[in-house]
C-alpha atoms as a PDB file:
ATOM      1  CA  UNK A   1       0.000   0.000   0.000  1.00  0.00           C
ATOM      2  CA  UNK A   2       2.659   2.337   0.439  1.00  0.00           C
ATOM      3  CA  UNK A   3       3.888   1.985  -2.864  1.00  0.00           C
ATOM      4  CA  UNK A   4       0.658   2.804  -4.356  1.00  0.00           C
ATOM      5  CA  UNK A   5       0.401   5.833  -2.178  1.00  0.00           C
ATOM      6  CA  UNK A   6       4.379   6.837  -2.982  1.00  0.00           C
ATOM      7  CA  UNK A   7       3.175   6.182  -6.621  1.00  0.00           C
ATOM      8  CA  UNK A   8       0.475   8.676  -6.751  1.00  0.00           C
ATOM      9  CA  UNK A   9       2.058  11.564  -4.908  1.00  0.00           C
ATOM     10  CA  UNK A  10       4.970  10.688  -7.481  1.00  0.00           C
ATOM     11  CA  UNK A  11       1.944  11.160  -9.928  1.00  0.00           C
ATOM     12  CA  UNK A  12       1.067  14.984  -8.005  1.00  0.00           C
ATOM     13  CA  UNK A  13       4.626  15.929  -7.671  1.00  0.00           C
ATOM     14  CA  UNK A  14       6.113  15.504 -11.328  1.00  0.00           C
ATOM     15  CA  UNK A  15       2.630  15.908 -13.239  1.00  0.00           C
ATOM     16  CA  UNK A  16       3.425  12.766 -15.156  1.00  0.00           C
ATOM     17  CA  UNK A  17       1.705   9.612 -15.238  1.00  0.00           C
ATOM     18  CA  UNK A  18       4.069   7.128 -16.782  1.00  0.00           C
ATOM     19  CA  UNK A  19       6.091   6.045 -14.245  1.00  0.00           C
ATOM     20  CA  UNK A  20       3.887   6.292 -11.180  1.00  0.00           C
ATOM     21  CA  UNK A  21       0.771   4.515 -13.028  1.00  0.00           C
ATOM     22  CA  UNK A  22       3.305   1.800 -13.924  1.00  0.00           C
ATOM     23  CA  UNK A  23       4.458   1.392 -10.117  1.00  0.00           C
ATOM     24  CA  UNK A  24       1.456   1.711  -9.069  1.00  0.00           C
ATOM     25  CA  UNK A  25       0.077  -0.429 -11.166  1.00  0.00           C
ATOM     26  CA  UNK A  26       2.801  -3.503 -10.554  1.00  0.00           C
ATOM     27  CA  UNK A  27       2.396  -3.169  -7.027  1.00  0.00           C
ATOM     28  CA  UNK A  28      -1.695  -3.678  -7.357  1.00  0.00           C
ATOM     29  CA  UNK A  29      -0.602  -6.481  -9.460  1.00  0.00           C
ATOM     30  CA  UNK A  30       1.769  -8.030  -6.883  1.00  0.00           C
ATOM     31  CA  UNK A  31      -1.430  -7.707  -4.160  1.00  0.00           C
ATOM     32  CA  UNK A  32      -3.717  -9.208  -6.680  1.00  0.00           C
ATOM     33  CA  UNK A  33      -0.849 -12.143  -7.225  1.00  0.00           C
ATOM     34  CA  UNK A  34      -0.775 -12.479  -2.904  1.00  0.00           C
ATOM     35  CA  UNK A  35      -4.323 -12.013  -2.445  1.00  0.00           C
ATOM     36  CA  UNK A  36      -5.066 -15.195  -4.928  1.00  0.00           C
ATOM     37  CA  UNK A  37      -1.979 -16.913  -3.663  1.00  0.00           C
ATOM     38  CA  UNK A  38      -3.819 -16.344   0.053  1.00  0.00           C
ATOM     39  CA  UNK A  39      -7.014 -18.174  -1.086  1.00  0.00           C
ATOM     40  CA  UNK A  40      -5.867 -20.699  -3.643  1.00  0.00           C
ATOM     41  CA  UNK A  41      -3.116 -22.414  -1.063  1.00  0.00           C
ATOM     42  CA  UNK A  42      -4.594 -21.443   1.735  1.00  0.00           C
ATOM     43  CA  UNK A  43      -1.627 -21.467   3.302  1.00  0.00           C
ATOM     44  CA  UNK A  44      -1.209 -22.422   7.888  1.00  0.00           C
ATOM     45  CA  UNK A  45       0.193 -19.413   8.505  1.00  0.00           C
ATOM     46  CA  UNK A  46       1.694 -16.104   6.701  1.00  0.00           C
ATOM     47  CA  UNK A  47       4.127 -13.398   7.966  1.00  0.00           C
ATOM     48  CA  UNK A  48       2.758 -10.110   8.689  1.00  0.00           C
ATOM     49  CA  UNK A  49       4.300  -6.723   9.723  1.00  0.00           C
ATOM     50  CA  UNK A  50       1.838  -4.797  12.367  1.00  0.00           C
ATOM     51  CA  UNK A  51       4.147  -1.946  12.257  1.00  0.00           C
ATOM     52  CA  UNK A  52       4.360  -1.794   8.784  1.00  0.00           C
ATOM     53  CA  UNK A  53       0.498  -2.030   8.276  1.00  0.00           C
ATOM     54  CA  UNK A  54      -0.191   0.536  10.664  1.00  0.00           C
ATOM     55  CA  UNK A  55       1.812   2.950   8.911  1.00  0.00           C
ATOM     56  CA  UNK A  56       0.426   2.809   5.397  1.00  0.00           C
ATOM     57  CA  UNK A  57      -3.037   3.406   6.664  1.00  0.00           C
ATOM     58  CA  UNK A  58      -1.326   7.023   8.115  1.00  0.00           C
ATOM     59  CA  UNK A  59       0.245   7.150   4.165  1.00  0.00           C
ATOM     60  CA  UNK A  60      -3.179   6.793   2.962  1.00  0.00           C
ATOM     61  CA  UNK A  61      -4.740   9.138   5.416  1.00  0.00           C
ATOM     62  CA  UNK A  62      -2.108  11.638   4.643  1.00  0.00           C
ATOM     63  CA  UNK A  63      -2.493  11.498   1.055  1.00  0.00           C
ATOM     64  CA  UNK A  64      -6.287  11.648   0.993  1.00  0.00           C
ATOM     65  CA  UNK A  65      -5.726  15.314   3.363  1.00  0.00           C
ATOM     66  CA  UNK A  66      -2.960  16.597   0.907  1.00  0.00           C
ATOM     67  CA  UNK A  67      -4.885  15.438  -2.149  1.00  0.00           C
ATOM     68  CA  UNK A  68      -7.997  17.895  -0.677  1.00  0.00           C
ATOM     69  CA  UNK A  69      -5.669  20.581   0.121  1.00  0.00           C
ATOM     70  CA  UNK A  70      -3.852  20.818  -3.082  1.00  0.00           C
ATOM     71  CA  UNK A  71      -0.862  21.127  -1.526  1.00  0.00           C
ATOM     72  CA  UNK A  72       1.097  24.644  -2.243  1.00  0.00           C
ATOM     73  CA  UNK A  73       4.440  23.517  -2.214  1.00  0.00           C
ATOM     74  CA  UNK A  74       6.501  20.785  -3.769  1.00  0.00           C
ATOM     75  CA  UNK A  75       7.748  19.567   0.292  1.00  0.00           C
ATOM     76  CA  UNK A  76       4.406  18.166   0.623  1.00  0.00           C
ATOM     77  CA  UNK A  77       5.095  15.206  -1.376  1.00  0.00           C
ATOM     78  CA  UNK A  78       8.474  14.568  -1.499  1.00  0.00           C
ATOM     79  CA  UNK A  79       8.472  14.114   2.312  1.00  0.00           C
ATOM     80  CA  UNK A  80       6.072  11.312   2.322  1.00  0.00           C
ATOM     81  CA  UNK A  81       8.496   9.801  -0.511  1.00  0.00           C
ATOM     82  CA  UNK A  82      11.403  10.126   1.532  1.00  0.00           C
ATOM     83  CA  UNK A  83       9.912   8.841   4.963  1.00  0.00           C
ATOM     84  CA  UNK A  84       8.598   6.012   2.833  1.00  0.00           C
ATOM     85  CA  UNK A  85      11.848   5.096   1.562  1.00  0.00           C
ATOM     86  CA  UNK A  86      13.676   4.921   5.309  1.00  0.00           C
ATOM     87  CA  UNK A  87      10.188   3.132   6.962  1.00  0.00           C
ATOM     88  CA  UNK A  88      11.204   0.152   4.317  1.00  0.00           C
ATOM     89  CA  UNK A  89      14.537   0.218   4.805  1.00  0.00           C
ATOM     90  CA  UNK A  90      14.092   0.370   9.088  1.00  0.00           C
ATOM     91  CA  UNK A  91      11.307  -2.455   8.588  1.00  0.00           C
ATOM     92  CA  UNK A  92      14.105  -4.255   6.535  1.00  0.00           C
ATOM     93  CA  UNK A  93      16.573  -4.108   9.032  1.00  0.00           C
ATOM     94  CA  UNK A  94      14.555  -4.135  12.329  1.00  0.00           C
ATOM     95  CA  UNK A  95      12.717  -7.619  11.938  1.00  0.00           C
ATOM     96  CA  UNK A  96       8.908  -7.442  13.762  1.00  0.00           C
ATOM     97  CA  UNK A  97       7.489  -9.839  11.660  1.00  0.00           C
ATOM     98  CA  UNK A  98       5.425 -12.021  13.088  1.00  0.00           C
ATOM     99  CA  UNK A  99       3.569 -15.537  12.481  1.00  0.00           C
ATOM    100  CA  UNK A 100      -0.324 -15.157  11.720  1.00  0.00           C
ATOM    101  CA  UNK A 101      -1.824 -18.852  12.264  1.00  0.00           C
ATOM    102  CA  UNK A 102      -4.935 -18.602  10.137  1.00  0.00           C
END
């Protein structure tokens, strides 16, 4: 999800829609891909991140409030693109996955 969200204020902050509707797009496809994955196997258990998740609902929630305020500035959305990248790198490095029995 934060992907998508990076992808669209990528999509506010350059005025192009190339690149972000592609990432965007590959990343919908990749939860599409997991989602049918999920309930064709049906796997025991999967991995989730509760940190992680928790964050990209405050992406989303941030991007729906800078998306009605038309941001004036450019700072608007490249901070969200920069926290982004070091939240993914931190959950990268600082493992609180955890097993989901389902």
């Amino acid at each position: 999800m934060i992907v998508v969200i990076v992808s669209l204020f990528l999509m506010a902050y350059t005025k192009s829609m190339l690149l972000p509707v592609i990432c965007g797009s590959l990343a919908i496809l990749f939860f599409i891909g997991y989602s049918l994955w999920l309930w064709i196997k049906k796997p025991k258990s999967i991995i989730i991140n509760n940190w992680l998740s928790n964050l990209s609902g405050s992406f989303t929630i941030y991007y729906l409030i800078i998306n009605a305020m038309d941001a004036p500035n450019q700072w608007w959305y490249i901070t969200p693109i920069v926290f982004a990248v070091i939240l993914l790198f931190i959950s990268l490095v600082n493992n609180q996955d955890e097993k989901f029995d389902i």
